[in-house]
N, C-alpha and C. Protein backbone atom coordinates (compact mmCIF):
# COMPACT_ATOMS: atom_id res chain seq x y z
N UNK A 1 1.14 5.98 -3.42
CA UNK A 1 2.60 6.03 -3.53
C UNK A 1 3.18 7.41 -3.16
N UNK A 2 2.49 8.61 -3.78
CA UNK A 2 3.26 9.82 -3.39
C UNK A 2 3.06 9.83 -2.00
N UNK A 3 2.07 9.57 -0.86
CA UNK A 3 1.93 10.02 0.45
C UNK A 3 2.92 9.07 0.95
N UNK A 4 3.06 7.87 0.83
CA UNK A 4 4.36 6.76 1.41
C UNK A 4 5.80 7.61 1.42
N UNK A 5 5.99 7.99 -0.35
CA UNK A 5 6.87 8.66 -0.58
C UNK A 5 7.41 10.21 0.22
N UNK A 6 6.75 10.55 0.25
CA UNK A 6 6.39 11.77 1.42
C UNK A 6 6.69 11.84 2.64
N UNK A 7 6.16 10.60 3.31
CA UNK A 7 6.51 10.35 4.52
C UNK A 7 7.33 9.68 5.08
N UNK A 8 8.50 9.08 4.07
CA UNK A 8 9.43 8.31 4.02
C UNK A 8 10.94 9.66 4.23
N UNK A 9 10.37 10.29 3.24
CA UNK A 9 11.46 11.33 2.33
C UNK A 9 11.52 12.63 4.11
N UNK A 10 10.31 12.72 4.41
CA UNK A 10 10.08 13.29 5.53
C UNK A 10 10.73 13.10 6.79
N UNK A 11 10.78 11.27 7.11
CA UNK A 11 10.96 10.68 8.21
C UNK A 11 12.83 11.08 8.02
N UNK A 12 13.28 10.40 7.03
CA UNK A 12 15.18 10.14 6.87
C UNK A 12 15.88 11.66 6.33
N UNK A 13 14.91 12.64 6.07
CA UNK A 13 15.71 13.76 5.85
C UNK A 13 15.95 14.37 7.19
N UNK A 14 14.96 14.31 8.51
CA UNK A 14 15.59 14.78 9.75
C UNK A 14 16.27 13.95 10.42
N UNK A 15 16.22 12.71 10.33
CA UNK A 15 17.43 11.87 11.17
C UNK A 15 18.51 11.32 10.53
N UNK A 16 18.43 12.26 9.11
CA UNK A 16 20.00 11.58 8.38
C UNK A 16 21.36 11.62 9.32
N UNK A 17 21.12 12.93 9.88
CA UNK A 17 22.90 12.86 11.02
C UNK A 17 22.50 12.23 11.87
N UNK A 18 22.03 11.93 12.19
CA UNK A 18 21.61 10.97 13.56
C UNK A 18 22.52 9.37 12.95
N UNK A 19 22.04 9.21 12.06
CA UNK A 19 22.36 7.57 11.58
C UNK A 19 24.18 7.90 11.22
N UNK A 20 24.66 8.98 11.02
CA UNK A 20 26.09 8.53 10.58
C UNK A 20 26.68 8.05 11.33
N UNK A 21 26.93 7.84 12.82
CA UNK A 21 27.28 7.35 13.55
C UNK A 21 26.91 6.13 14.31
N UNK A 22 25.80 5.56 13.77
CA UNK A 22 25.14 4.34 14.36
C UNK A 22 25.83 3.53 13.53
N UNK A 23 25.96 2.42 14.27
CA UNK A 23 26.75 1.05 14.42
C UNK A 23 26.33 0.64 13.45
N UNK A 24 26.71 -0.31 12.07
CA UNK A 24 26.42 -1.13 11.16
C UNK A 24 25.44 -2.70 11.62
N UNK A 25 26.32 -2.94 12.78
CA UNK A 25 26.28 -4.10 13.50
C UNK A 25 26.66 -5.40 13.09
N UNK A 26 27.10 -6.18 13.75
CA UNK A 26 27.99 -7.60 13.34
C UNK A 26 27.59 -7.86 11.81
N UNK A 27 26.67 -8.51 11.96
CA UNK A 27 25.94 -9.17 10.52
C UNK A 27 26.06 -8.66 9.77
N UNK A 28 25.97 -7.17 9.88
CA UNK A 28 26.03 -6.04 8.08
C UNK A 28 27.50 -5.98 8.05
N UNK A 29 28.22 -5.66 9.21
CA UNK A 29 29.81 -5.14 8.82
C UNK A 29 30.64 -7.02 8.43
N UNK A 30 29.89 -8.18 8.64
CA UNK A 30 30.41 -9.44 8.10
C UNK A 30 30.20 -9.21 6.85
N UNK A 31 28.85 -8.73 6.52
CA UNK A 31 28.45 -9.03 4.92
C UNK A 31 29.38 -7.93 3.98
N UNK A 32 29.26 -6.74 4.78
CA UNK A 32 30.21 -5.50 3.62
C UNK A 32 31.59 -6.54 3.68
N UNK A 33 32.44 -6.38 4.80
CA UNK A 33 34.09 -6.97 4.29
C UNK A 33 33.90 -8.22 3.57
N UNK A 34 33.00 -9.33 3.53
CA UNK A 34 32.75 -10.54 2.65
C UNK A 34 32.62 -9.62 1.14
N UNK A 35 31.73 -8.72 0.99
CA UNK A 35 31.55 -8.17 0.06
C UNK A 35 32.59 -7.44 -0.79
N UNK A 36 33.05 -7.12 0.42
CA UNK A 36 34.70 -6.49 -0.35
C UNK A 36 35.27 -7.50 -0.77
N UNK A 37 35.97 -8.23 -0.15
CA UNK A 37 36.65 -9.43 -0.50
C UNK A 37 36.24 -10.45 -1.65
N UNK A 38 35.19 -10.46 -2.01
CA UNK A 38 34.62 -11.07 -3.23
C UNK A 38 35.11 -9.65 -4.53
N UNK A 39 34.56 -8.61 -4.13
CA UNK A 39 34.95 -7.83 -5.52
C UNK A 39 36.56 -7.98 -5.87
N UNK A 40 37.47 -8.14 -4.79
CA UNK A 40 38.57 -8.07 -4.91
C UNK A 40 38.99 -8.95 -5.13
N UNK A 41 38.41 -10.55 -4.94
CA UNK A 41 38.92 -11.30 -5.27
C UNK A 41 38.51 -11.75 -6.77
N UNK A 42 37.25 -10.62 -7.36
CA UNK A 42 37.19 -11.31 -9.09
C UNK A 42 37.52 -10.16 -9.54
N UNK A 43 38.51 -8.95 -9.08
CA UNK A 43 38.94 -7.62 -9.78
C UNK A 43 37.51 -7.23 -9.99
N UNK A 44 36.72 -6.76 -9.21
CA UNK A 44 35.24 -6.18 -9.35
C UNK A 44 35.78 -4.18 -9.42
N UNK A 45 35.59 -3.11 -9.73
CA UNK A 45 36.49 -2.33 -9.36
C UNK A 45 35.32 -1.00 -9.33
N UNK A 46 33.90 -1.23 -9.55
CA UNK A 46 33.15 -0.45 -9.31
C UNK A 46 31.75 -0.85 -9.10
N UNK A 47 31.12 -0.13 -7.96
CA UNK A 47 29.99 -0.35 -7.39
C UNK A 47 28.59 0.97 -7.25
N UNK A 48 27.97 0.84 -7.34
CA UNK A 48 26.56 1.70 -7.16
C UNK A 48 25.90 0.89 -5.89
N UNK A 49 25.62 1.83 -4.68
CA UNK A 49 24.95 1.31 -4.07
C UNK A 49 23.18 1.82 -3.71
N UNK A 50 22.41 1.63 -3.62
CA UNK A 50 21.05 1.98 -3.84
C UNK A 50 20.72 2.38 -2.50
N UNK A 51 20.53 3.37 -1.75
CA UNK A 51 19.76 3.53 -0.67
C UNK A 51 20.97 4.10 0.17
N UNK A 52 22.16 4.59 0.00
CA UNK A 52 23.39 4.96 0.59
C UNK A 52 23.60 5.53 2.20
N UNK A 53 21.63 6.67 2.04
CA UNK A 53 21.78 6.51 3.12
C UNK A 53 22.94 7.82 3.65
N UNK A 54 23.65 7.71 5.33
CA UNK A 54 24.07 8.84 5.53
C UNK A 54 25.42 8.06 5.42
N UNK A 55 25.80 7.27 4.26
CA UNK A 55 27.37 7.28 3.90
C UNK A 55 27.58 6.15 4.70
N UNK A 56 27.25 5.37 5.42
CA UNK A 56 28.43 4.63 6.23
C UNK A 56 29.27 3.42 5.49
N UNK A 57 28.30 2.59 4.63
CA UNK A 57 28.39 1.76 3.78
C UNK A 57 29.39 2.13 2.68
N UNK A 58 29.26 3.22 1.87
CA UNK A 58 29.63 3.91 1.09
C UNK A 58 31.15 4.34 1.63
N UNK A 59 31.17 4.66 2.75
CA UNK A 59 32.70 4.96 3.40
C UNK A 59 33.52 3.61 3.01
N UNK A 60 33.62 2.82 3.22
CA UNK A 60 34.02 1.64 3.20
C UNK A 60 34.26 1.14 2.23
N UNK A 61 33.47 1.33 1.45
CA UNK A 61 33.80 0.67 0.04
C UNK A 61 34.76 1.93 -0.55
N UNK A 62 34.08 2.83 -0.39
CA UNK A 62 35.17 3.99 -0.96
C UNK A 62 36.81 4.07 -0.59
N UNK A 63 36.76 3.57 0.48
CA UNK A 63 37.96 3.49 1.02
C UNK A 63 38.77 2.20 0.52
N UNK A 64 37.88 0.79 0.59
CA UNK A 64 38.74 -0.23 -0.08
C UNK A 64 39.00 0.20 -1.39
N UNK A 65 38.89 1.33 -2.38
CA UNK A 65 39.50 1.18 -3.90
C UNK A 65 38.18 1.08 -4.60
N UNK A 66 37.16 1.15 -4.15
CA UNK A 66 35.97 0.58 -4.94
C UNK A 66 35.63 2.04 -6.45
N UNK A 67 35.60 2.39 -6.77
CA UNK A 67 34.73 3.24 -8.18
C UNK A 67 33.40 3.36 -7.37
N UNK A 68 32.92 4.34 -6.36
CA UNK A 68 31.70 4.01 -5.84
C UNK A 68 30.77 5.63 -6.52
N UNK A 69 29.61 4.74 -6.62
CA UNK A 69 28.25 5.56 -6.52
C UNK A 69 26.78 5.42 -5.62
N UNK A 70 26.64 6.47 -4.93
CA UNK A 70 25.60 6.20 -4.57
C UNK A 70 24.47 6.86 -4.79
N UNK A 71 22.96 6.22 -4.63
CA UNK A 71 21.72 6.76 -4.84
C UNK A 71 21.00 6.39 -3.30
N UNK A 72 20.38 7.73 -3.31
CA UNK A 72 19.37 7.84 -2.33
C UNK A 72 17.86 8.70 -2.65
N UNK A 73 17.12 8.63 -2.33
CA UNK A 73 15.66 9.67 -2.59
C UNK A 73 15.56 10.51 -1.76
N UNK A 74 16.51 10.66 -0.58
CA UNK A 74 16.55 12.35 0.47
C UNK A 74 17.91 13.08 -0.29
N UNK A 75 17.28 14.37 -0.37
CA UNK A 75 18.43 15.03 -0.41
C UNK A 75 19.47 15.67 0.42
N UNK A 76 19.19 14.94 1.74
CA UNK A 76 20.07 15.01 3.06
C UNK A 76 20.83 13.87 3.05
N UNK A 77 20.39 12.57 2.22
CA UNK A 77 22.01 11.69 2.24
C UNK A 77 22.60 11.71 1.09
N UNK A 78 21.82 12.53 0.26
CA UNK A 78 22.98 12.96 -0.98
C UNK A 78 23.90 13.67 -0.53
N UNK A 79 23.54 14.93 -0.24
CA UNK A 79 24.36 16.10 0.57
C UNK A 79 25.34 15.48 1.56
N UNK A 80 25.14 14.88 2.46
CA UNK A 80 25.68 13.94 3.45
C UNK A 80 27.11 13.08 2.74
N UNK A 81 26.38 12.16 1.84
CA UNK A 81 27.50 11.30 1.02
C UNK A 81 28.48 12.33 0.29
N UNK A 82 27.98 13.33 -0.21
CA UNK A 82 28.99 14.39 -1.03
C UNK A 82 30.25 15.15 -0.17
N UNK A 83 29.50 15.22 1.14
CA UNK A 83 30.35 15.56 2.12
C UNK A 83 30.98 14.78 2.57
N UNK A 84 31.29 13.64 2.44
CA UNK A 84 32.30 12.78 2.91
C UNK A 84 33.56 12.21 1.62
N UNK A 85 32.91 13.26 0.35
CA UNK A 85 33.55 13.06 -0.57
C UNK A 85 33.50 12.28 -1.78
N UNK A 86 32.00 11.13 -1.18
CA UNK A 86 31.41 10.22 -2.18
C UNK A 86 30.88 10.74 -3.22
N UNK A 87 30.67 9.72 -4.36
CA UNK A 87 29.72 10.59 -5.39
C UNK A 87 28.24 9.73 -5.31
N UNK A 88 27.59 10.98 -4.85
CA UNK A 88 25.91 10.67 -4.72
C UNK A 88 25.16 11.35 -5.22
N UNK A 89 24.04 11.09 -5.49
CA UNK A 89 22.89 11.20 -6.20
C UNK A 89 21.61 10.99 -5.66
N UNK A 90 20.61 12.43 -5.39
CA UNK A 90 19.40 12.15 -5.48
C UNK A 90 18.51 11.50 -6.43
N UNK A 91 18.03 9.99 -6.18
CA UNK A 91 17.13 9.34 -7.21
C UNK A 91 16.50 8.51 -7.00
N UNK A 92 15.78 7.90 -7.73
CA UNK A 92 14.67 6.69 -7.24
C UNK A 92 15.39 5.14 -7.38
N UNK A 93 15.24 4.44 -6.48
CA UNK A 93 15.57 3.02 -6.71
C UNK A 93 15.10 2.18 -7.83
N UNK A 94 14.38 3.44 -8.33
CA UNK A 94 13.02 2.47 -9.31
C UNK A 94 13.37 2.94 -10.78
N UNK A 95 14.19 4.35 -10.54
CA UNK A 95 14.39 4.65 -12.18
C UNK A 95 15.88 5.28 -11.68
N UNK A 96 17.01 4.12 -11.82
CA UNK A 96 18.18 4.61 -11.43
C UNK A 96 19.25 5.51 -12.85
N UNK A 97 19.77 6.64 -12.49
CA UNK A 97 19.92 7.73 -13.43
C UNK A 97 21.57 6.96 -13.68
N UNK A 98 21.84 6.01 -14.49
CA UNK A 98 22.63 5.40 -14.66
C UNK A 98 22.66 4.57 -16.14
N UNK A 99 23.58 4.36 -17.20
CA UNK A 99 23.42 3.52 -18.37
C UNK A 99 23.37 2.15 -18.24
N UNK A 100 22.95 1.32 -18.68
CA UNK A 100 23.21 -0.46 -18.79
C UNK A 100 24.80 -0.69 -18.39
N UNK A 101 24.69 -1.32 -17.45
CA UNK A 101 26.02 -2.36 -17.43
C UNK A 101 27.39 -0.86 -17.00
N UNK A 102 27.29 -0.06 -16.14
CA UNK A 102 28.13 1.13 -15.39
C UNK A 102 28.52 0.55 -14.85
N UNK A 103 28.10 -0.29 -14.04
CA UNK A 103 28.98 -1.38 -12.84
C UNK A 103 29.68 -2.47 -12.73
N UNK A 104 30.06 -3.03 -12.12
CA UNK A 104 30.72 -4.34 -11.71
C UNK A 104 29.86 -5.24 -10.71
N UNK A 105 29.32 -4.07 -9.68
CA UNK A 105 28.66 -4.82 -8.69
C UNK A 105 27.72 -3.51 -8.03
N UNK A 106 26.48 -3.94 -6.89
CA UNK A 106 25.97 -3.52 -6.65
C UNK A 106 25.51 -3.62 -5.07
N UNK A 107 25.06 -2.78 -4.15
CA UNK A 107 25.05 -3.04 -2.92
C UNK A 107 23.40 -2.34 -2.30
N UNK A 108 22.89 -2.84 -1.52
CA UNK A 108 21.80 -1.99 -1.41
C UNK A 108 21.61 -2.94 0.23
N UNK A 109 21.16 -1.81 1.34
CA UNK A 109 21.03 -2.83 2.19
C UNK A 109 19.67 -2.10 3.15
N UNK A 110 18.98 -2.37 3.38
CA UNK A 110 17.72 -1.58 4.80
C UNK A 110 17.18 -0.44 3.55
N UNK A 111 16.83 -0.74 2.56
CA UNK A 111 16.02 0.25 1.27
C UNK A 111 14.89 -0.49 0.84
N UNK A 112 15.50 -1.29 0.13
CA UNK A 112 14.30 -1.72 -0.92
C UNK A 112 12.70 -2.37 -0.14
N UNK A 113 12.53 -2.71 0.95
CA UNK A 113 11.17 -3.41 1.91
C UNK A 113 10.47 -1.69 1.64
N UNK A 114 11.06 -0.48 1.93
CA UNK A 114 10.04 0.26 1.43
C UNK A 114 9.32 0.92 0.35
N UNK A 115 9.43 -0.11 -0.61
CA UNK A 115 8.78 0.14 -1.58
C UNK A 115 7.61 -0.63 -1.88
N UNK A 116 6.63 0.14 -2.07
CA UNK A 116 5.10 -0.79 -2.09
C UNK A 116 5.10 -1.93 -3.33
N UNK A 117 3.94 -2.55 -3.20
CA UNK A 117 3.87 -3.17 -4.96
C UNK A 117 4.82 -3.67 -5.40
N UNK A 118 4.94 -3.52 -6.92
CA UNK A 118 5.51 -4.18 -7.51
C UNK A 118 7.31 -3.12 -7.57
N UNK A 119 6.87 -2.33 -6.42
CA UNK A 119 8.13 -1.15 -6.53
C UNK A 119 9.46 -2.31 -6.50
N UNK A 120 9.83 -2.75 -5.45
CA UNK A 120 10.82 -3.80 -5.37
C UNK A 120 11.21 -4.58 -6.61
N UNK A 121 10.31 -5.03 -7.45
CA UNK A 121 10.41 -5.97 -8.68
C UNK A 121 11.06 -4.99 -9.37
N UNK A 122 10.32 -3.35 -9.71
CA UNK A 122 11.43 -2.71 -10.52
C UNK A 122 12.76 -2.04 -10.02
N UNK A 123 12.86 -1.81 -9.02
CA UNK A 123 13.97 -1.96 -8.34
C UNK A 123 15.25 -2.74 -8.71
N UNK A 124 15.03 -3.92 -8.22
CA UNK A 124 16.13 -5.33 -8.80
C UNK A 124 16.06 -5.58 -10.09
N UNK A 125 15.20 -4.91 -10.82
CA UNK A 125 15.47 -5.04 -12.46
C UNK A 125 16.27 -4.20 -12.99
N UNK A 126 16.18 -2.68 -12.05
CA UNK A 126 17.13 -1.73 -12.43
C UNK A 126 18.82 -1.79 -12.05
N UNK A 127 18.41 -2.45 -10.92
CA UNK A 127 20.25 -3.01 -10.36
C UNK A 127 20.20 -3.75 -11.58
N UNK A 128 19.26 -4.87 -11.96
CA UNK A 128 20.26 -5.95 -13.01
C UNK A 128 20.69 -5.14 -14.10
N UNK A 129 19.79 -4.07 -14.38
CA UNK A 129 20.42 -2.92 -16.04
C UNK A 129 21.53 -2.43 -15.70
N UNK A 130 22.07 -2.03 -14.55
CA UNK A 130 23.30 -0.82 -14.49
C UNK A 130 24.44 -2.07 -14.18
N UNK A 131 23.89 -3.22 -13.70
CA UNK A 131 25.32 -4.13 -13.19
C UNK A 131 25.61 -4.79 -14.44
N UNK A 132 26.79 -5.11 -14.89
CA UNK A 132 27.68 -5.79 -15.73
C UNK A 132 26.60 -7.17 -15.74
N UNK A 133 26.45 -8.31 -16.94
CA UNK A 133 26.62 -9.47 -16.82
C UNK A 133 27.50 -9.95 -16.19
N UNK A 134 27.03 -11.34 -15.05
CA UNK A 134 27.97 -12.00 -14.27
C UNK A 134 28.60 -10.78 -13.28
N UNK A 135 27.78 -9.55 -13.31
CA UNK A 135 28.33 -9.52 -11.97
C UNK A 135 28.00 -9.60 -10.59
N UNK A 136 28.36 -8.74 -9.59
CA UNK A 136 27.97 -9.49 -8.75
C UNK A 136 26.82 -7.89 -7.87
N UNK A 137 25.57 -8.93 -7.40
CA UNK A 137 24.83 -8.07 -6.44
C UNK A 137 24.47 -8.62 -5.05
N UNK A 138 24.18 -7.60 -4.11
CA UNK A 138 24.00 -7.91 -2.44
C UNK A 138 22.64 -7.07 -2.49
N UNK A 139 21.68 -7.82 -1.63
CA UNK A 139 20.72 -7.03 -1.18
C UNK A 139 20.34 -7.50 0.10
N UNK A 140 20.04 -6.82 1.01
CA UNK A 140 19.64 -6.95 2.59
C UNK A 140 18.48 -6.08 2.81
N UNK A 141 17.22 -6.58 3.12
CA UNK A 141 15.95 -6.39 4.02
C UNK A 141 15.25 -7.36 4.77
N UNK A 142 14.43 -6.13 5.65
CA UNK A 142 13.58 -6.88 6.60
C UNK A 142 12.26 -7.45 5.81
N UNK A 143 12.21 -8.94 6.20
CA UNK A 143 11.23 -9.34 5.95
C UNK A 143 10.52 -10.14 7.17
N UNK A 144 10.04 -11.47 6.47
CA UNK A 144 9.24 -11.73 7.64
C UNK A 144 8.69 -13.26 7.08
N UNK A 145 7.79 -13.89 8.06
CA UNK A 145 7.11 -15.19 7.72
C UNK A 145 6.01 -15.36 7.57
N UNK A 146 5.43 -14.27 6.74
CA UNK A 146 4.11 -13.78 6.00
C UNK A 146 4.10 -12.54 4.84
N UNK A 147 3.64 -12.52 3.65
CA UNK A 147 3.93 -11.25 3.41
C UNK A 147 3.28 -10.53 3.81
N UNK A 148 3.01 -8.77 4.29
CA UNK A 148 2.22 -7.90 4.95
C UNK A 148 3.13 -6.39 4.21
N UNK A 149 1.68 -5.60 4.39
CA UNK A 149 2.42 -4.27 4.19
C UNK A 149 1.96 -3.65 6.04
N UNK A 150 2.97 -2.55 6.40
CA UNK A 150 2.77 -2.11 7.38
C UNK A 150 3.45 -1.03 7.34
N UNK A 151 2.67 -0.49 8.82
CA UNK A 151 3.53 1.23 8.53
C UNK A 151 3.81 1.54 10.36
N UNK A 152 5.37 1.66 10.36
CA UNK A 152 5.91 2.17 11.80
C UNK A 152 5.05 3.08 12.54
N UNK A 153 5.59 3.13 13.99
CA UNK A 153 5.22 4.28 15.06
C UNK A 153 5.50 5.67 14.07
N UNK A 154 6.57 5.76 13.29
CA UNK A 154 7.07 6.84 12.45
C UNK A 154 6.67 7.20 11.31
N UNK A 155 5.72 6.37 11.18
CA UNK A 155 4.66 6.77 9.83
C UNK A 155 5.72 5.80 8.58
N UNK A 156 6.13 5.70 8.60
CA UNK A 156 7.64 4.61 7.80
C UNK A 156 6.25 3.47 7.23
N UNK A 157 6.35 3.14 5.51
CA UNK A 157 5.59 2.45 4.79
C UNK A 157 6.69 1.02 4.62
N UNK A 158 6.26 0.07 5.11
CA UNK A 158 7.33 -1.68 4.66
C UNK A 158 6.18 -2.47 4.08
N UNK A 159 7.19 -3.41 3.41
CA UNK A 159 6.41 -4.18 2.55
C UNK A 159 7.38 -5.44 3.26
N UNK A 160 6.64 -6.34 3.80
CA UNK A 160 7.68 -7.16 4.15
C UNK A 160 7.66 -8.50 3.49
N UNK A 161 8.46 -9.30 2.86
CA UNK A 161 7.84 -10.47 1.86
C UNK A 161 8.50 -11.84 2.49
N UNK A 162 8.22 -13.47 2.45
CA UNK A 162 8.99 -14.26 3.10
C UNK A 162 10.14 -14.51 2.44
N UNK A 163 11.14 -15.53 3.19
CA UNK A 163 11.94 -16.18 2.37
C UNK A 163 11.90 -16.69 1.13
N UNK A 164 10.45 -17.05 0.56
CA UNK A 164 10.89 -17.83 -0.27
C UNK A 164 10.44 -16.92 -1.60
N UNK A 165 9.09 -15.81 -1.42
CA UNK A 165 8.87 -14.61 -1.94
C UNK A 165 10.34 -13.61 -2.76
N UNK A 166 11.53 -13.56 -1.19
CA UNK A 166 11.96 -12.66 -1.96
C UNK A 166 13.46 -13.67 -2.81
N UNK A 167 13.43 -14.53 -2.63
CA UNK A 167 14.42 -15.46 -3.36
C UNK A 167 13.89 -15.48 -4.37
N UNK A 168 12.20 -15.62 -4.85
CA UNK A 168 11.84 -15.82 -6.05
C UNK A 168 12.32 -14.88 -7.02
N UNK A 169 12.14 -13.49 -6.50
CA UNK A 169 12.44 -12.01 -7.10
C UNK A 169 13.59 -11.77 -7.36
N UNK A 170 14.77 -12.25 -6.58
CA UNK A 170 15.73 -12.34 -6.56
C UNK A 170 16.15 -12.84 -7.33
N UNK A 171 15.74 -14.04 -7.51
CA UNK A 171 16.18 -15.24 -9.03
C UNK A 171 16.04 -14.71 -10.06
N UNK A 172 15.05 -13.75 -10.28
CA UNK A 172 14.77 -12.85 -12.05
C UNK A 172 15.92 -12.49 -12.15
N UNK A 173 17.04 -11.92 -11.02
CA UNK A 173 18.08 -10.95 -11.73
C UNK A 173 19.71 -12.20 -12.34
N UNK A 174 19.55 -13.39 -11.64
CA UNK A 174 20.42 -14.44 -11.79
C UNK A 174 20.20 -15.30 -10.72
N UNK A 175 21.81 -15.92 -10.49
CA UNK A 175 21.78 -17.38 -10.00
C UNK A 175 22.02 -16.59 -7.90
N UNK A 176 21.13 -16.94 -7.54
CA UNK A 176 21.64 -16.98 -5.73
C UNK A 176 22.67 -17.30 -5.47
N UNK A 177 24.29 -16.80 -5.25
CA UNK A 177 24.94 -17.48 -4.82
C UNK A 177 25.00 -18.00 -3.17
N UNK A 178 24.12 -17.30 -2.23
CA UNK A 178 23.83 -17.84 -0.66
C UNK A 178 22.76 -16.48 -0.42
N UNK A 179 22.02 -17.22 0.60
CA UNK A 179 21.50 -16.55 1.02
C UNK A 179 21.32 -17.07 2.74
N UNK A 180 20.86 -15.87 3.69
CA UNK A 180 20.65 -16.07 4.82
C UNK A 180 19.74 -15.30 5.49
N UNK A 181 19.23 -15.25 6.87
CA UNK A 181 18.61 -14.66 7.62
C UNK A 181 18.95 -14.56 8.96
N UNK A 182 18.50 -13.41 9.78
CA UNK A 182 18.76 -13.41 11.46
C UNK A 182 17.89 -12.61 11.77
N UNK A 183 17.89 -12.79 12.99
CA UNK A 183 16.50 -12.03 14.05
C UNK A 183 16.42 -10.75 14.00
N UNK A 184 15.32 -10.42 14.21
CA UNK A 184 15.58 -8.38 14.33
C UNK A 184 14.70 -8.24 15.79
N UNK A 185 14.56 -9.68 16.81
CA UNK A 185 14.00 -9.16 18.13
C UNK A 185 12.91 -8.80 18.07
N UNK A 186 12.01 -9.54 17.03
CA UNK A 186 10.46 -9.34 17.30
C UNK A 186 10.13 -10.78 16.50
N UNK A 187 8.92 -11.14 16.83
CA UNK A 187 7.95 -12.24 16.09
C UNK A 187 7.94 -12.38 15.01
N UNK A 188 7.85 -12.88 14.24
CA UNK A 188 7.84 -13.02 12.86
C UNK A 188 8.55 -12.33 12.06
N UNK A 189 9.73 -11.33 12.68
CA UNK A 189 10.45 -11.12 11.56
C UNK A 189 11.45 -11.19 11.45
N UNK A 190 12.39 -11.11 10.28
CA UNK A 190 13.79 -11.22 10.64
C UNK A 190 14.72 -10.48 9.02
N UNK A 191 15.51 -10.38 9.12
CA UNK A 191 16.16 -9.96 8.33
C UNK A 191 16.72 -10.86 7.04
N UNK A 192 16.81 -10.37 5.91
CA UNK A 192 16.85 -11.39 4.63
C UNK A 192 17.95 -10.78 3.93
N UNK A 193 18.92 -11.68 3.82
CA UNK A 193 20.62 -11.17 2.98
C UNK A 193 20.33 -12.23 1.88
N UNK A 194 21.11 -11.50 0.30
CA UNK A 194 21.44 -12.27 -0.40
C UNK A 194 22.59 -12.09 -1.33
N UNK A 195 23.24 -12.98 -1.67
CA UNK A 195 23.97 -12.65 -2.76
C UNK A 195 24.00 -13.31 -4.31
N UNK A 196 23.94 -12.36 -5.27
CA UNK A 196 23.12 -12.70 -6.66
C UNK A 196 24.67 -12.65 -7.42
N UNK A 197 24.68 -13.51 -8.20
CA UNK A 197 25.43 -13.45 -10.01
C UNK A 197 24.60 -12.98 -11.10
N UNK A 198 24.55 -11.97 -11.20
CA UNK A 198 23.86 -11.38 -12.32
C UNK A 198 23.51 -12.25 -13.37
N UNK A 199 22.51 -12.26 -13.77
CA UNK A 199 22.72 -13.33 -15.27
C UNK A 199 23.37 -12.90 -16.60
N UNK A 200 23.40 -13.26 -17.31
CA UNK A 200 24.02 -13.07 -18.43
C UNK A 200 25.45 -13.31 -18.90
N UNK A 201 25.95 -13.03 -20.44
CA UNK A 201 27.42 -13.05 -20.34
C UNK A 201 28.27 -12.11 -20.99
């Protein structure tokens, strides 16, 4: 775990400016404004997003009115998000520096596949602690139609799990309200969106 971690933290701390300007692309910028539009349409009025990243996601919501926080594990998209005015945080997806139930809703999108093991399981257990009962969570990764661990040209550690793998995991935190998938332009894999109702009341 620490050498994954290492070489992860390694890879996104030199190409954090590189990514502020790359395109969201159709599918993610459908799912954020759907995403907006759901918080707004149940008065949702604050969000934590997990993996923030160099802000782009985070712009957006910040801008619709959202109460936003974000977490990342480089301290180049903390720095990054702070500079755009967000409030971010260097931290782990796995032990998020946040109390039970801070949120309304939760967003995490191209993060959680790199976490080995059972990292992912505590992951989505920690979104379910900081999000409200009944509220609402989004998660987006690459997966695939096998599970496999693998590691990029870039030294980059994925865990990639199938459809029906990460719906299972997904279900611990509540009810699926949809889920979907689309191509990422290679064999066997493709990209995995969902959207969760937290359980509880």
């Amino acid at each position: 775990m620490p050498g994954i971690e290492e070489a992860l933290r390694s890879y996104y701390d030199r190409e954090m400016s590189d990514r502020a300007d790359r395109p969201l692309g159709e599918h993610r910028e459908t799912r954020l404004t759907e995403f907006l539009h759901r918080c707004g349409d149940e008065g949702l009025s604050s969000v934590v997003e997990v993996g923030c990243g160099a802000g782009r996601d985070g712009t957006v919501l910040h801008a619709a009115g959202l109460d936003y926080a974000g977490v990342d594990f480089t301290s180049a998209a903390a720095r990054m998000c702070s500079g755009l005015g967000l409030k971010a945080v260097q931290a782990s997806a796995v032990t998020l520096p946040f109390a039970d139930g801070s949120f309304d809703a939760a967003w995490s999108m191209s993060t959680l596949m790199h976490l080995p093991a059972d990292g992912m399981r505590t992951a989505l257990a920690e979104m379910q602690r900081v999000v409200r009962p009944r509220g609402l969570i989004e998660v987006g990764i690459w997966g695939g139609t096998e599970e496999r661990e693998w590691t990029d040209q870039h030294g980059r550690y994925f865990y990639s799990r199938t459809d029906e793998d990460i719906q299972s995991l997904l279900s611990a935190m509540g009810e699926i309200l949809a889920f979907g998938t689309w191509s990422r332009g290679q064999v066997g894999g493709h990209y995995q969106w969902a959207r969760v109702r937290r359980s509880g009341v």
